[in-house]
N, C-alpha and C. Protein backbone atom coordinates (compact mmCIF):
# COMPACT_ATOMS: atom_id res chain seq x y z
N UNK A 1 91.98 133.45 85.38
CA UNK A 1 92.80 132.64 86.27
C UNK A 1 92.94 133.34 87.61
N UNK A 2 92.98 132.79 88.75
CA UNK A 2 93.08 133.02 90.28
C UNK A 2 94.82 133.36 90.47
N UNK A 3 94.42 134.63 90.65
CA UNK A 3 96.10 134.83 90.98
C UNK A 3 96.28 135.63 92.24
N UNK A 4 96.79 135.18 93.16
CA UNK A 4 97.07 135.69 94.29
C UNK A 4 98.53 135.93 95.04
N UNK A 5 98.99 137.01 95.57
CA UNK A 5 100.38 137.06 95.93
C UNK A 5 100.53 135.67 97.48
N UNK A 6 101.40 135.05 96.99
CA UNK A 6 101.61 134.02 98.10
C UNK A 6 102.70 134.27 99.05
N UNK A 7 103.36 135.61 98.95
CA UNK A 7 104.56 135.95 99.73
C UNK A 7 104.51 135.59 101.05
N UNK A 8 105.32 134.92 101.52
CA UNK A 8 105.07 135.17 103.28
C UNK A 8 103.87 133.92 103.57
N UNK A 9 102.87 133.21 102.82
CA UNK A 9 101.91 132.66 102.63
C UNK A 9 102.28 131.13 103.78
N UNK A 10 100.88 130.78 104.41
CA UNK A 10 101.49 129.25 104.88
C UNK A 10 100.82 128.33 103.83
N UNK A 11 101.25 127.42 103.87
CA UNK A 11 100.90 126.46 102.57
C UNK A 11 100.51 124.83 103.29
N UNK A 12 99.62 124.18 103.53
CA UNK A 12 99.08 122.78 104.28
C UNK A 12 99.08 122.30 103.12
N UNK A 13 100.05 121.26 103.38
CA UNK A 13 100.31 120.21 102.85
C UNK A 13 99.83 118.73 103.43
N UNK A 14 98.64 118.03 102.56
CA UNK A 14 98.44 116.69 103.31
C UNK A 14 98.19 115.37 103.06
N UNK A 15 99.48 114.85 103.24
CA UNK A 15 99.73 113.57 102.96
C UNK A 15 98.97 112.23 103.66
N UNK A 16 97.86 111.84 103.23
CA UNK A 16 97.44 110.50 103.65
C UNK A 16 98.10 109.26 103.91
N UNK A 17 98.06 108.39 104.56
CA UNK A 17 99.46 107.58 104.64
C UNK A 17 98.97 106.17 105.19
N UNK A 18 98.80 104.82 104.74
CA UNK A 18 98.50 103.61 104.75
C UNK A 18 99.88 102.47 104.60
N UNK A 19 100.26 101.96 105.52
CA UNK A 19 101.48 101.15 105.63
C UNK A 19 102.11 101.56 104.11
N UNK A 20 102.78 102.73 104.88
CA UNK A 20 104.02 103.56 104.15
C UNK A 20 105.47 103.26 104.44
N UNK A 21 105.48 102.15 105.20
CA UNK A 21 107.31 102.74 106.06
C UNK A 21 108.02 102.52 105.12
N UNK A 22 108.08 101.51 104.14
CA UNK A 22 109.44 102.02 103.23
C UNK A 22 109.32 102.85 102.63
N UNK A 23 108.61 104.16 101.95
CA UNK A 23 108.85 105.19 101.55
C UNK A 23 108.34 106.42 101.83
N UNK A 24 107.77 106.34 103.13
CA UNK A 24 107.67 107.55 103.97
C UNK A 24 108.53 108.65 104.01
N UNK A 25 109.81 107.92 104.77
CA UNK A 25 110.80 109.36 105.16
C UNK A 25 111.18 109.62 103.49
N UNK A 26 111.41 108.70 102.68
CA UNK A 26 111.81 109.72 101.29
C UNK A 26 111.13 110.59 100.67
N UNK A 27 109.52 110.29 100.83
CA UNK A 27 108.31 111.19 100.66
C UNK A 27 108.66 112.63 101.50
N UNK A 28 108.98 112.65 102.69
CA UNK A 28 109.11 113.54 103.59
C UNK A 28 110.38 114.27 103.24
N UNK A 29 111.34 113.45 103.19
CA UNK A 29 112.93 114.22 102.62
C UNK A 29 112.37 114.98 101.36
N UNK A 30 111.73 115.13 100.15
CA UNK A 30 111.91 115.04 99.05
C UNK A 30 110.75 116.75 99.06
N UNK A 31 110.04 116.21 100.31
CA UNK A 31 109.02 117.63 99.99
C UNK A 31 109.75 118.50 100.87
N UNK A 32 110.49 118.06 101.69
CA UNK A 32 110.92 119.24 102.80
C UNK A 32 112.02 119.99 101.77
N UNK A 33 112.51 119.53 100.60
CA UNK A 33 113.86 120.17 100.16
C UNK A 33 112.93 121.06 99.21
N UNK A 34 112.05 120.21 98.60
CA UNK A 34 111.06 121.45 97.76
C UNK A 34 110.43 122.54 97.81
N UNK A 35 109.70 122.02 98.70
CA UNK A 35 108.99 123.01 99.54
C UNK A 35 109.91 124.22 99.62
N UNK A 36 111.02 123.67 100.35
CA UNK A 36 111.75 124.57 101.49
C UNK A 36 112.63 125.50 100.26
N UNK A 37 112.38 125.10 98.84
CA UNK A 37 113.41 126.00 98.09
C UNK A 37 112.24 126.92 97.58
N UNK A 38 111.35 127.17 98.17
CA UNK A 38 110.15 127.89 97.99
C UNK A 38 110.41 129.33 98.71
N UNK A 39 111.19 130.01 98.20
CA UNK A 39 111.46 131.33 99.51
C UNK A 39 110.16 132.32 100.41
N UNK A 40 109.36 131.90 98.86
CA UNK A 40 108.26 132.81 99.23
C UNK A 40 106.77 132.32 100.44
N UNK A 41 106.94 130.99 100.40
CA UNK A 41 106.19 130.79 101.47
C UNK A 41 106.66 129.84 102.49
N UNK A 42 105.69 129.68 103.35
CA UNK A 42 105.92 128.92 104.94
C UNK A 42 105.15 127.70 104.59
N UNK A 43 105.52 126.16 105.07
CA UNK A 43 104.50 125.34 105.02
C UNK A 43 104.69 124.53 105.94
N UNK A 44 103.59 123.44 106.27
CA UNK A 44 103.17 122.72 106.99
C UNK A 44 102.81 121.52 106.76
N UNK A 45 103.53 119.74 107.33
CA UNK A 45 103.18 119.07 106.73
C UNK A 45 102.04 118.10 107.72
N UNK A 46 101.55 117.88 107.22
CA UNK A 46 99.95 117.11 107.93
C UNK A 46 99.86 115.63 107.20
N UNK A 47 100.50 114.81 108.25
CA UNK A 47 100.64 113.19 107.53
C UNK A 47 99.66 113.17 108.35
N UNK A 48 98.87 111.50 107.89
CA UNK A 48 97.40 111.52 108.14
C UNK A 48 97.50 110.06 108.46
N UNK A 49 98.07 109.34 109.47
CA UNK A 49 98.13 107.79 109.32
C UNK A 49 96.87 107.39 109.40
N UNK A 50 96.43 106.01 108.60
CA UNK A 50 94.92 105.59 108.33
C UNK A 50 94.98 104.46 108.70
N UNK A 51 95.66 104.40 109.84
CA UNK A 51 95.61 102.69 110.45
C UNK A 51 96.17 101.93 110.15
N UNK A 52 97.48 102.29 109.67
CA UNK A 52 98.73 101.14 109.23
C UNK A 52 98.75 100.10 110.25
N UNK A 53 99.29 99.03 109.87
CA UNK A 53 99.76 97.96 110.58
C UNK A 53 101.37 97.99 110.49
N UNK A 54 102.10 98.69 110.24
CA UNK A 54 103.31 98.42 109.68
C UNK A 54 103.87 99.39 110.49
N UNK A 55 105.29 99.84 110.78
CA UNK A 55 106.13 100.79 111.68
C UNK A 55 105.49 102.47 110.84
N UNK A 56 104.48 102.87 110.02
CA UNK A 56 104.53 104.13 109.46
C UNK A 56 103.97 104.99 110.69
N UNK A 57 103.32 105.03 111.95
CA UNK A 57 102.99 105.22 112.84
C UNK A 57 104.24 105.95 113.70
N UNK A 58 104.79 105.07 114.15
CA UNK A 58 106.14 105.36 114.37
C UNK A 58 107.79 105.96 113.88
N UNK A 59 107.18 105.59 112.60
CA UNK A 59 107.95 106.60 111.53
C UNK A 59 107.55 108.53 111.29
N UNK A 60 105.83 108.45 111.33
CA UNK A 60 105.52 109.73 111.39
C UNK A 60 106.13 110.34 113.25
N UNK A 61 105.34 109.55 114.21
CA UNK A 61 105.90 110.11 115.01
C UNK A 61 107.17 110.61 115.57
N UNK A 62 108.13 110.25 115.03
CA UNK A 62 109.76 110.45 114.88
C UNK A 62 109.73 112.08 114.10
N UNK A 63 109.60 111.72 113.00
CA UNK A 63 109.07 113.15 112.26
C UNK A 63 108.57 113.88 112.60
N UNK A 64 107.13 114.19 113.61
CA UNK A 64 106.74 114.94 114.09
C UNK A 64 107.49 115.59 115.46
N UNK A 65 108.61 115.01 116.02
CA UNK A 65 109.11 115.29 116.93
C UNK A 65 110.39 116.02 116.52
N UNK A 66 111.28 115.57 115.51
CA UNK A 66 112.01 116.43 114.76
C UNK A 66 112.00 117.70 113.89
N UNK A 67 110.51 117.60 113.64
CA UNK A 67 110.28 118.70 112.75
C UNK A 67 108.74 119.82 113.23
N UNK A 68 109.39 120.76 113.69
CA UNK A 68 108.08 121.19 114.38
C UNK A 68 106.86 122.01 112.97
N UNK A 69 107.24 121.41 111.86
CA UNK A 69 106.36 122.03 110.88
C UNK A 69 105.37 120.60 110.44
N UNK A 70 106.01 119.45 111.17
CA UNK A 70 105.01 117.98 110.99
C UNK A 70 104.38 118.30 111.79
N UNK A 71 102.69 118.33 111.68
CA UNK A 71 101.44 117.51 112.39
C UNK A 71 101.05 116.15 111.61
N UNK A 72 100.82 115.16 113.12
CA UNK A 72 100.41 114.02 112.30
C UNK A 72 99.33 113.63 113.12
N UNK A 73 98.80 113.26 112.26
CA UNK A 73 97.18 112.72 112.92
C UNK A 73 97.06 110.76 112.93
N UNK A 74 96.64 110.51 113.84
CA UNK A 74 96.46 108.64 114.01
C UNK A 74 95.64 108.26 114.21
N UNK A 75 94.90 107.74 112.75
CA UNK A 75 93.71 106.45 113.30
C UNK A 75 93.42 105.68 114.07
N UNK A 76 93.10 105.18 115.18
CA UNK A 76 93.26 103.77 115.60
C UNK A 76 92.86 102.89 114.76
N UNK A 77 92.38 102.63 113.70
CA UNK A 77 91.65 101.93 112.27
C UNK A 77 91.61 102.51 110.88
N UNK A 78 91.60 101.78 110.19
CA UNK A 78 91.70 102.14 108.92
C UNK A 78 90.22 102.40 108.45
N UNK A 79 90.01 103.94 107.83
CA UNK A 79 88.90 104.47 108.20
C UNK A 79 88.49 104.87 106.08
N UNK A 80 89.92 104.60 105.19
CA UNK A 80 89.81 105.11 103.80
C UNK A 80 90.32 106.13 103.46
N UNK A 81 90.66 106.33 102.63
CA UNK A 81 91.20 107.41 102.21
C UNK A 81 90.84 108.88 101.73
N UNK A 82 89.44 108.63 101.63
CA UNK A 82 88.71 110.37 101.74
C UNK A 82 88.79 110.77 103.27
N UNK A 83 88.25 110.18 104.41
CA UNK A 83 88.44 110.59 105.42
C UNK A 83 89.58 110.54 105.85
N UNK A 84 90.69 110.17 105.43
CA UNK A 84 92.24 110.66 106.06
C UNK A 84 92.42 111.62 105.76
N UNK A 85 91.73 112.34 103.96
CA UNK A 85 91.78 113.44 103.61
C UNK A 85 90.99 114.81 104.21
N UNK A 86 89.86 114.08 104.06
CA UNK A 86 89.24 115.16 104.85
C UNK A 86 89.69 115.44 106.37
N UNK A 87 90.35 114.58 107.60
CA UNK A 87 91.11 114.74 108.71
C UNK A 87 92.18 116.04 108.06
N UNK A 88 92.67 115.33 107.29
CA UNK A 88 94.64 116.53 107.04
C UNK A 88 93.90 117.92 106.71
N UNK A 89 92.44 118.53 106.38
CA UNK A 89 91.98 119.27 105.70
C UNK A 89 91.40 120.01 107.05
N UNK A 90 91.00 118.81 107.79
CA UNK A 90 90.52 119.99 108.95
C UNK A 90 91.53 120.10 109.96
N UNK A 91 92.82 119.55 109.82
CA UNK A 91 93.81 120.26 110.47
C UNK A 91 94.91 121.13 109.74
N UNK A 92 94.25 121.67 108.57
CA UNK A 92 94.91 122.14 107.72
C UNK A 92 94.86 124.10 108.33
N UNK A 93 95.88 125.13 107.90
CA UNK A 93 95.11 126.11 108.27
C UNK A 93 96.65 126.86 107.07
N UNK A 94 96.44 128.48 107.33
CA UNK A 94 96.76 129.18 105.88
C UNK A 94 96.37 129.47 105.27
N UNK A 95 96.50 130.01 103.65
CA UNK A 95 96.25 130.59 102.57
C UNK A 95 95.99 129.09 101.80
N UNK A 96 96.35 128.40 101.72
CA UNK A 96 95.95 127.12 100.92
C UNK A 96 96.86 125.66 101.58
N UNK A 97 95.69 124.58 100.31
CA UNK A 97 95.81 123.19 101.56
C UNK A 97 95.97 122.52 100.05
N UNK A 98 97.31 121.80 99.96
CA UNK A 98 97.63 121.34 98.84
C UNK A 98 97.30 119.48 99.24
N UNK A 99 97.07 118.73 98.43
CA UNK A 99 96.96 116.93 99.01
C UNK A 99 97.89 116.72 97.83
N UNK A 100 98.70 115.50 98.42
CA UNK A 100 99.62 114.98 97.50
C UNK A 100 99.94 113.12 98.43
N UNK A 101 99.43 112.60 97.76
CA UNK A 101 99.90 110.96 97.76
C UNK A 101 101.45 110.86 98.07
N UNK A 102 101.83 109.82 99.06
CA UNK A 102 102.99 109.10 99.38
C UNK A 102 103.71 108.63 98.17
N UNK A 103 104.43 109.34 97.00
CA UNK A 103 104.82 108.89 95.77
C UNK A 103 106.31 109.54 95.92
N UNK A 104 107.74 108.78 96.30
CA UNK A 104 108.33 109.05 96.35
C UNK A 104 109.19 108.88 95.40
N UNK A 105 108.83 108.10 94.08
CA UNK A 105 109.21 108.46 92.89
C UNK A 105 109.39 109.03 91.88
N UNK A 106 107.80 109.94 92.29
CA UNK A 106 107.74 111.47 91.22
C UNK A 106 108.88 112.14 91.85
N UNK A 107 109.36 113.12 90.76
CA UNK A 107 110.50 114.07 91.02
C UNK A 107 109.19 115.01 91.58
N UNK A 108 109.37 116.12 92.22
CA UNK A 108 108.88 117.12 92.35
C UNK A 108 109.45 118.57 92.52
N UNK A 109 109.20 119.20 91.47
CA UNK A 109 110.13 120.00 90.53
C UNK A 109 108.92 121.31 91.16
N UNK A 110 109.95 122.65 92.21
CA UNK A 110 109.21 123.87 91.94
C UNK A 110 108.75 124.56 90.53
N UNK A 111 107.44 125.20 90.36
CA UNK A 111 107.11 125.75 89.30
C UNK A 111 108.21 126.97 89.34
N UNK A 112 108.91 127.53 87.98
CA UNK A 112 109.17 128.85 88.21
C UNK A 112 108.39 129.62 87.63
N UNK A 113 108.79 131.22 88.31
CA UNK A 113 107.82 132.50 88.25
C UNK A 113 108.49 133.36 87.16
């Protein structure tokens, strides 16, 4: 198994995102509290809009202006969802680049050590 000390570590996080606005910011609330009870590392969130038609555009950009650990990237078109991924990946940077879907119903529970 790959075991590496992550102390101090930045962590890219990247969320793909397709007419999200009703559960965007809870997606966003839900990782920032997780994440953030993470003492041991730093992270970064990389929403990836893929050409919504809907306010998620404007929802990320709000976010990115409040939170200087949001980068968000904007399609002008909806281009699919590997290439939104692969976008959040090449603006990804750190020790590792985690992808996680707009699912603001999973709990998301830190592993403990």
């Amino acid at each position: 198994m790959f075991e590496r000390d992550l102390h101090g570590a930045l962590v890219s996080v990247v969320i793909p995102c397709f007419n999200e606005e009703a559960v965007i910011q809870a997606t966003y609330c839900r990782l920032v509290e997780v994440l953030g009870s993470l003492l041991e590392i730093e992270f970064k969130l990389i929403l990836v809009d893929d050409g919504s038609s809907d306010r998620t555009p404007a929802i990320l950009r709000n976010l990115q202006s409040a939170d200087s650990r949001v980068k968000v990237v904007l399609f002008s078109r909806n281009f699919g969802h590997q290439i939104a991924v692969t976008a959040g990946i090449e603006h990804a940077s750190g020790e590792a680049v985690v992808l996680t879907p707009v699912l603001p119903h999973v709990i998301l529970l830190p592993v403990a050590s």
